[in-house]
Protein backbone atom coordinates (compact mmCIF):
# COMPACT_ATOMS: atom_id res chain seq x y z
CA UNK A 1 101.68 81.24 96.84
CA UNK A 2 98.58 82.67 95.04
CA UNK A 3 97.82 85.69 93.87
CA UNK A 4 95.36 86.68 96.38
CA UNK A 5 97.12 85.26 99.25
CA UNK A 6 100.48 87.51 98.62
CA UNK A 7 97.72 90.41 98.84
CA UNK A 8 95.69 88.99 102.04
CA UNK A 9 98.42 87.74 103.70
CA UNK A 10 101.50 90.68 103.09
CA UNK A 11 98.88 94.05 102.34
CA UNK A 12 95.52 93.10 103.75
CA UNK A 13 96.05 92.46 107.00
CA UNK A 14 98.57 95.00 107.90
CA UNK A 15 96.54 97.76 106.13
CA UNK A 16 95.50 100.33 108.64
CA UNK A 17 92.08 101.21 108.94
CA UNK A 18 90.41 105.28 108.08
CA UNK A 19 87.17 105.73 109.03
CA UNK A 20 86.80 108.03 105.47
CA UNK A 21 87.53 103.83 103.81
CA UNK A 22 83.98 102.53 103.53
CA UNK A 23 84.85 99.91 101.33
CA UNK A 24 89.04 98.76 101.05
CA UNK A 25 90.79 95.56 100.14
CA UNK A 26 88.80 92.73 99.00
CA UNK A 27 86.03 93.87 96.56
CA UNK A 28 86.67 95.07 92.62
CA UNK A 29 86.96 98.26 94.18
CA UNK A 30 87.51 100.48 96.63
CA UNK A 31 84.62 103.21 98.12
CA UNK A 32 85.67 105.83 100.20
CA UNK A 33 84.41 109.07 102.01
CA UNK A 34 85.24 112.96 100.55
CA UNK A 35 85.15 115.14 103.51
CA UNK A 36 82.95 118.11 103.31
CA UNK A 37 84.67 121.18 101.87
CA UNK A 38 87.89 119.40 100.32
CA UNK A 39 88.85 118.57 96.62
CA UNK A 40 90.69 115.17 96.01
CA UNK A 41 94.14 115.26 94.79
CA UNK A 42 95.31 112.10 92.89
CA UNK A 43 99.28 111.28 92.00
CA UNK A 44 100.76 108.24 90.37
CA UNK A 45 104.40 106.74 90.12
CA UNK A 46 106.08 103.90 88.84
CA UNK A 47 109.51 103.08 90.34
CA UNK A 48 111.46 100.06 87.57
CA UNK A 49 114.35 97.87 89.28
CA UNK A 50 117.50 99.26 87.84
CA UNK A 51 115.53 102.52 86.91
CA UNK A 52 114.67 103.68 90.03
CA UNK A 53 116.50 101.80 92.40
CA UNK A 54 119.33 99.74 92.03
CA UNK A 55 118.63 95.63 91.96
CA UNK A 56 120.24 95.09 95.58
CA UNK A 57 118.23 97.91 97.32
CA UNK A 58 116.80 96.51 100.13
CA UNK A 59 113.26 95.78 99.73
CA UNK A 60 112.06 97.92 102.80
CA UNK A 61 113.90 100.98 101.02
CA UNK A 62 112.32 100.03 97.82
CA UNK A 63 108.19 100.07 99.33
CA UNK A 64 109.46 103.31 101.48
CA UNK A 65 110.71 104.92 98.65
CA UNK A 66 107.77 104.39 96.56
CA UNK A 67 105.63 106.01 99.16
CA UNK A 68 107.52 109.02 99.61
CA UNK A 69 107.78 109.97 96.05
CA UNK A 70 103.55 109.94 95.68
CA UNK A 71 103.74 111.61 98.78
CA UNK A 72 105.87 114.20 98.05
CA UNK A 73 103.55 115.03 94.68
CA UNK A 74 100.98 115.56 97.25
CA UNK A 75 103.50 117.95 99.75
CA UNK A 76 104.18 119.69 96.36
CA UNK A 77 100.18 120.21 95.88
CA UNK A 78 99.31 121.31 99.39
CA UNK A 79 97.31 118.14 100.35
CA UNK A 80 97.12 115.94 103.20
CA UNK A 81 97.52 112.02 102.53
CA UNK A 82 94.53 109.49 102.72
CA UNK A 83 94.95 106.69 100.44
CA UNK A 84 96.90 104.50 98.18
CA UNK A 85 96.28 102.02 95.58
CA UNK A 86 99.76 99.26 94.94
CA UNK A 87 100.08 97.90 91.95
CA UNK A 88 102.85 95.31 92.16
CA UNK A 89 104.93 92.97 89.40
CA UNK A 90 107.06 90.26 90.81
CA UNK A 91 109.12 88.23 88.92
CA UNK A 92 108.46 85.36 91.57
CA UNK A 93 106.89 85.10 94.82
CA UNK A 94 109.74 85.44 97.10
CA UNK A 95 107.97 85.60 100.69
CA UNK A 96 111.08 87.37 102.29
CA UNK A 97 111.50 90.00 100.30
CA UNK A 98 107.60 90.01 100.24
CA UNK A 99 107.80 90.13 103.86
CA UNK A 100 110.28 93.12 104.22
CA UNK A 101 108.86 95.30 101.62
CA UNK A 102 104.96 95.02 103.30
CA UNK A 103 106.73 96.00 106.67
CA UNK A 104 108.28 99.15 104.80
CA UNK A 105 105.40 99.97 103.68
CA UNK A 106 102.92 99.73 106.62
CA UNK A 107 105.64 101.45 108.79
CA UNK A 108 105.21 104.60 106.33
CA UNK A 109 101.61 104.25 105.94
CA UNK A 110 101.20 103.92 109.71
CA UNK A 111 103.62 107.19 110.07
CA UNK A 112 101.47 108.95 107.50
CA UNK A 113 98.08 107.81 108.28
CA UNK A 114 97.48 106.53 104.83
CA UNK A 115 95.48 103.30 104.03
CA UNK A 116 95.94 100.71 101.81
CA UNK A 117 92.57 100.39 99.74
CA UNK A 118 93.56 98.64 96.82
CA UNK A 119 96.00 97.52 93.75
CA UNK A 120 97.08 94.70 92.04
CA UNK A 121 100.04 91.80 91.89
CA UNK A 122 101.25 90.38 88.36
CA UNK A 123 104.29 88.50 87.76
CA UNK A 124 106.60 90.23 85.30
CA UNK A 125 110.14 92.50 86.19
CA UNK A 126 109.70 94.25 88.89
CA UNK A 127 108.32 97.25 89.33
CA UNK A 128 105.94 98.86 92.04
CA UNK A 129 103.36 101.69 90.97
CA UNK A 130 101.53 103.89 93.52
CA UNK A 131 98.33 105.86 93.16
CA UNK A 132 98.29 108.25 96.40
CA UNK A 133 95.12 110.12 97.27
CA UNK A 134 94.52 113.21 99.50
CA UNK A 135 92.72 116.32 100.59
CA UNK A 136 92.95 119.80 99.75
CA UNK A 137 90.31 122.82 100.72
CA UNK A 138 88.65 123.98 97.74
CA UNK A 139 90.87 126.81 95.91
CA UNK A 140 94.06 126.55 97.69
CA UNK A 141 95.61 123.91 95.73
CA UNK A 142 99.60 125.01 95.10
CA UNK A 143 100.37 124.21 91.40
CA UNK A 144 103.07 125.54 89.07
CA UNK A 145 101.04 128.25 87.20
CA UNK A 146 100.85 130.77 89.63
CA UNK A 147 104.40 132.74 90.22
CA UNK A 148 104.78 136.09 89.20
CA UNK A 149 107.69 138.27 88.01
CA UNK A 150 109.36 139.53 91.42
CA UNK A 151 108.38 136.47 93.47
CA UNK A 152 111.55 134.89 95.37
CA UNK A 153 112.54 131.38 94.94
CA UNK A 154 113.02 128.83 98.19
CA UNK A 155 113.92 125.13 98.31
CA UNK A 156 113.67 123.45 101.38
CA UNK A 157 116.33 120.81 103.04
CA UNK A 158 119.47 120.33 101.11
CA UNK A 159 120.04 119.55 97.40
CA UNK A 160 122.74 116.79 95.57
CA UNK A 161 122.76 114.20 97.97
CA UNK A 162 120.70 111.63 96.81
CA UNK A 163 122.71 112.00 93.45
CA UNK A 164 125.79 111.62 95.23
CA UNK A 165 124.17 108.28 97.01
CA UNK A 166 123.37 106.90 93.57
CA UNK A 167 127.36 107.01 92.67
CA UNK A 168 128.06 105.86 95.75
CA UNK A 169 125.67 102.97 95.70
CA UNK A 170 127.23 102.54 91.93
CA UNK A 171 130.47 102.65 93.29
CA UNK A 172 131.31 105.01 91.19
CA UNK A 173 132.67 107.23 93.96
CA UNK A 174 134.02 106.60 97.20
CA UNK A 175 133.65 108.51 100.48
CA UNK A 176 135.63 107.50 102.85
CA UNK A 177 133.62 109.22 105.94
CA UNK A 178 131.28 106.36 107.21
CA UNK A 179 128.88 108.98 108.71
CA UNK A 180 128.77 111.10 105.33
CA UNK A 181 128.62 107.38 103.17
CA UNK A 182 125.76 106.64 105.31
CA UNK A 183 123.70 110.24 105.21
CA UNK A 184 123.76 109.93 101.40
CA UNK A 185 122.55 106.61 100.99
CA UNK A 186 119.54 107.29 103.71
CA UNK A 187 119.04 110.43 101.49
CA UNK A 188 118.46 108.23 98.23
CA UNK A 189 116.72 105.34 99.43
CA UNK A 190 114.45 107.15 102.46
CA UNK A 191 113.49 110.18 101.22
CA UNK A 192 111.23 112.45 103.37
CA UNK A 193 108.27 114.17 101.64
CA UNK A 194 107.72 117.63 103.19
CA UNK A 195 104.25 117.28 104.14
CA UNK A 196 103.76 119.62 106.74
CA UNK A 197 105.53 121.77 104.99
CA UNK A 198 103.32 121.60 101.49
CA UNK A 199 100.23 121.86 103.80
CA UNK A 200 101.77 125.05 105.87
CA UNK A 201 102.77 126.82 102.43
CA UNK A 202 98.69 127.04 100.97
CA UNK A 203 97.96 130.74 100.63
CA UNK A 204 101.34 131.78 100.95
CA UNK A 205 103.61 130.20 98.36
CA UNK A 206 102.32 131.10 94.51
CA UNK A 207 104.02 128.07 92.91
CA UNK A 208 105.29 124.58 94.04
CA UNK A 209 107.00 121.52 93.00
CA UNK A 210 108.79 118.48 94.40
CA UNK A 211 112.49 118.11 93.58
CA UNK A 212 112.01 114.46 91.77
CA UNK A 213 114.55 115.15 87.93
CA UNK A 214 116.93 117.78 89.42
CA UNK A 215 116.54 121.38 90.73
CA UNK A 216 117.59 122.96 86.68
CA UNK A 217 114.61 120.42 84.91
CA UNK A 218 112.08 121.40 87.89
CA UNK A 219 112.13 124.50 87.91
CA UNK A 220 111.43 124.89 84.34
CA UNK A 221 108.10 123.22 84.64
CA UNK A 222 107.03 126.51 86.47
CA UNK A 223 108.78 129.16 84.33
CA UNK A 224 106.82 127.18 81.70
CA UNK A 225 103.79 127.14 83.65
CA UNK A 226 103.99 130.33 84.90
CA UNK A 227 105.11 132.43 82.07
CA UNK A 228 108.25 133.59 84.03
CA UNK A 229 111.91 133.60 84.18
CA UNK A 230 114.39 133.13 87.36
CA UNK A 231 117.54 133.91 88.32
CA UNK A 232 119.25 131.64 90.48
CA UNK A 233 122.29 132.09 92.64
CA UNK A 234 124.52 128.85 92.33
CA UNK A 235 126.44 129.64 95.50
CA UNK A 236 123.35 130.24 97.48
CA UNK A 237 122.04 126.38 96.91
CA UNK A 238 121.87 124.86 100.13
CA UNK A 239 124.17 121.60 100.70
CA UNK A 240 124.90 119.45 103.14
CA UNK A 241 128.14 119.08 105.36
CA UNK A 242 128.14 115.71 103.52
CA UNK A 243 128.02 116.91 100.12
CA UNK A 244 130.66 119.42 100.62
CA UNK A 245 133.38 117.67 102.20
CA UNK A 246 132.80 114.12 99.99
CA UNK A 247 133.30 115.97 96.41
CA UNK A 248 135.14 119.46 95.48
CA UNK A 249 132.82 122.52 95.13
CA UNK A 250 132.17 122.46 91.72
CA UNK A 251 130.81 118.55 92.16
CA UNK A 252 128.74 120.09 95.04
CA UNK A 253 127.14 122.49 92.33
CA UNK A 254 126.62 119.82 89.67
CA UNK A 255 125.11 117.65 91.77
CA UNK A 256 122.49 120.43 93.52
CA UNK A 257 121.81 121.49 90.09
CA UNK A 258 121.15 118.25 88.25
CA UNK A 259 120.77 115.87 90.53
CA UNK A 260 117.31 114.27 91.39
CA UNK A 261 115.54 112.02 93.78
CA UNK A 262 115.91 114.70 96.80
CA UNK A 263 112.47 115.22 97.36
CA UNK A 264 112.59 118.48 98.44
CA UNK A 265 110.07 121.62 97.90
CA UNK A 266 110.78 124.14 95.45
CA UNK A 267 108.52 126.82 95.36
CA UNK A 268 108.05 130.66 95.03
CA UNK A 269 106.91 133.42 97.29
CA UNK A 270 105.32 136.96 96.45
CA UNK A 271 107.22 139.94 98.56
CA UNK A 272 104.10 140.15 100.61
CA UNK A 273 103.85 136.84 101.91
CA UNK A 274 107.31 136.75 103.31
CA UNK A 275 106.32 138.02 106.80
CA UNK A 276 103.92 134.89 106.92
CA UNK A 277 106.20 132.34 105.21
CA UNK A 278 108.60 132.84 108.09
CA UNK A 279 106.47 132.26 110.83
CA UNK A 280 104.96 129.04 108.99
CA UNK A 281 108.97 127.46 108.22
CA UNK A 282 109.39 127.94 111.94
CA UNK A 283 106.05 126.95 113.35
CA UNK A 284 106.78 123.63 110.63
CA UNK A 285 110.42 123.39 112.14
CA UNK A 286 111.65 123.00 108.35
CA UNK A 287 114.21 124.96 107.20
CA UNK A 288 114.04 126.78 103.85
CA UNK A 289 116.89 128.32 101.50
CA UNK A 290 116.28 131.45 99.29
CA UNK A 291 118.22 130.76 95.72
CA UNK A 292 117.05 133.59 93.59
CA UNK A 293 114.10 135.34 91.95
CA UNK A 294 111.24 135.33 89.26
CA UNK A 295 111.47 137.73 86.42
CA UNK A 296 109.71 138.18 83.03
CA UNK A 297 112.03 136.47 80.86
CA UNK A 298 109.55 133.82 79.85
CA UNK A 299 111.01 130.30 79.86
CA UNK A 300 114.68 131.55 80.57
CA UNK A 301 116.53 130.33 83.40
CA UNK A 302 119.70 132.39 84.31
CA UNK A 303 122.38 130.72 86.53
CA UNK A 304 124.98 132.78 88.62
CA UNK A 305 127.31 132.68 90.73
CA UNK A 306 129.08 135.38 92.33
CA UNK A 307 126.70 137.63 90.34
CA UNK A 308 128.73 136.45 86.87
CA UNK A 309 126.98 134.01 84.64
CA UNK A 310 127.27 130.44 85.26
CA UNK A 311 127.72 128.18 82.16
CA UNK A 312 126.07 125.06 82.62
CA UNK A 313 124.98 122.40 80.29
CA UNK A 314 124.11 119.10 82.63
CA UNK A 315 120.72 118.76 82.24
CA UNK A 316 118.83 116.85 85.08
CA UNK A 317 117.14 113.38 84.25
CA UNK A 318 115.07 112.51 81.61
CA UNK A 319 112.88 109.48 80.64
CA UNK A 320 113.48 109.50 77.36
């Protein structure tokens, strides 16, 4: 099977259509439609076999997957999806996995309204990279500069567990509670990008960022950013049922702390926008978990538990 047949016959046809795509698949690029009054936010991921996911994941997990982590970069932003652009490298043309990974990703982009508008196929080891597009009014962009000293510090869902998936999918644990086994792995291979929730939080959160390298190397991009320090209560970190009855409590922590690939929204909140923020987590039906506070400690993050210092020295992933 050809090159351009792999895209008309797996992407092409089973792209859904926007009215904002005025040109999509098919020409040497795509043209598409800014609506009035928004600014366009772009992301980009790679996700490597045996980097990202392991070299048996199931190839509708796989083009899920790589959806929700572009997505989430635009939950983290405050923008609404519109369009992606796959680039995909095959080491052959194998039309079942072909097959199974389109449907994976059509059923998110169908969920999502997103369109497919463009990309490219090579072979080589594969990998799958995602440019995802979307809108954001003028000026109310989240980013990570923002926060202030005095600002408190909420992460949605529940951290650890897609760490805890990874060793199980590794075998290098075992949980013995089918239901729990099964949680985790859905939480590492299907993650759900809080859009509603990055959308809801414009004008009320001051800083934001997805949960991608672990909650401890996260939220250092925004002290960073934001010229601040944090305190952050270790036994406040929210954790599932299945993360604390698979490992022992100080597993639970490691994992929250260090553990990435949860997808979940980190952000901070001044003291007079927590009134509103209430109202929006409940109109959004998302829950959200306060962990600590901003200070001006530039740069320093203080862990504690029980109001005594935590030592820690896992750090959360790294690239390099």
């Amino acid at each position: 099977m050809k090159e351009f047949n792999v895209i008309e016959d797996f992407f092409k046809a089973k792209s859904i259509q926007r009215k904002d795509v005025i040109i999509g698949i098919g020409d040497d690029g795509a043209v598409t439609r800014i609506p009035q009054g928004q600014a366009l936010v772009t992301t980009t991921d790679t996700l490597l076999s045996g980097v990202h996911f392991l070299a048996d994941t199931p190839a509708h997990a796989i083009a899920q997957k790589a959806m929700a982590v572009n997505l989430s970069d635009l939950a983290a932003m405050g923008a609404e999806p519109a369009w992606i652009s796959l680039s995909l490298s095959l080491p052959t043309v194998d039309v079942n996995w072909l097959q199974a990974f389109s449907n994976g990703l059509q059923e998110h982009a169908e969920y999502y309204n997103v369109q497919l508008i463009g990309g490219d196929t090579v072979q080589g080891p594969l990998a799958i990279t995602i440019t995802a597009q979307g809108f954001v009014p003028f000026d109310q962009a989240l980013t990570r500069s923002k926060a202030k000293p005095g600002d408190s510090v909420y992460v949605t869902g529940s951290l650890g567990d897609a760490g805890l998936g990874l060793h199980i999918a590794q075998k290098k644990c075992v949980v013995n509670n089918q239901f729990h086994q099964e949680f985790l792995l859905n939480r590492l291979n299907y993650p759900t990008p809080r859009l509603l929730v990055g959308t809801s939080l414009r004008r009320i959160a001051s800083a934001c960022i997805d949960i991608s390298d672990g909650l401890v190397s996260d939220i250092k991009h925004i002290l960073n950013a934001s010229q601040c320090g944090a305190t952050i209560h270790v036994d406040k970190l929210p954790m599932s049922q299945a993360l604390i009855e698979s490992v022992s409590s100080s597993e639970a922590i490691d994992y929250a702390l260090s553990a990435g690939d949860d997808y979940e929204l980190l952000f901070t909140v001044s003291e007079e926008q927590k009134g509103q923020l209430e109202t929006t987590l409940a109109n959004a039906n998302v829950h959200a978990t306060y962990i600590g506070q901003l200070n001006g400690n530039a740069g320093k993050l203080d862990l504690r538990q029980a109001d005594k210092p935590f030592e820690y020295n896992t750090k959360g992933y790294e690239h390099f």
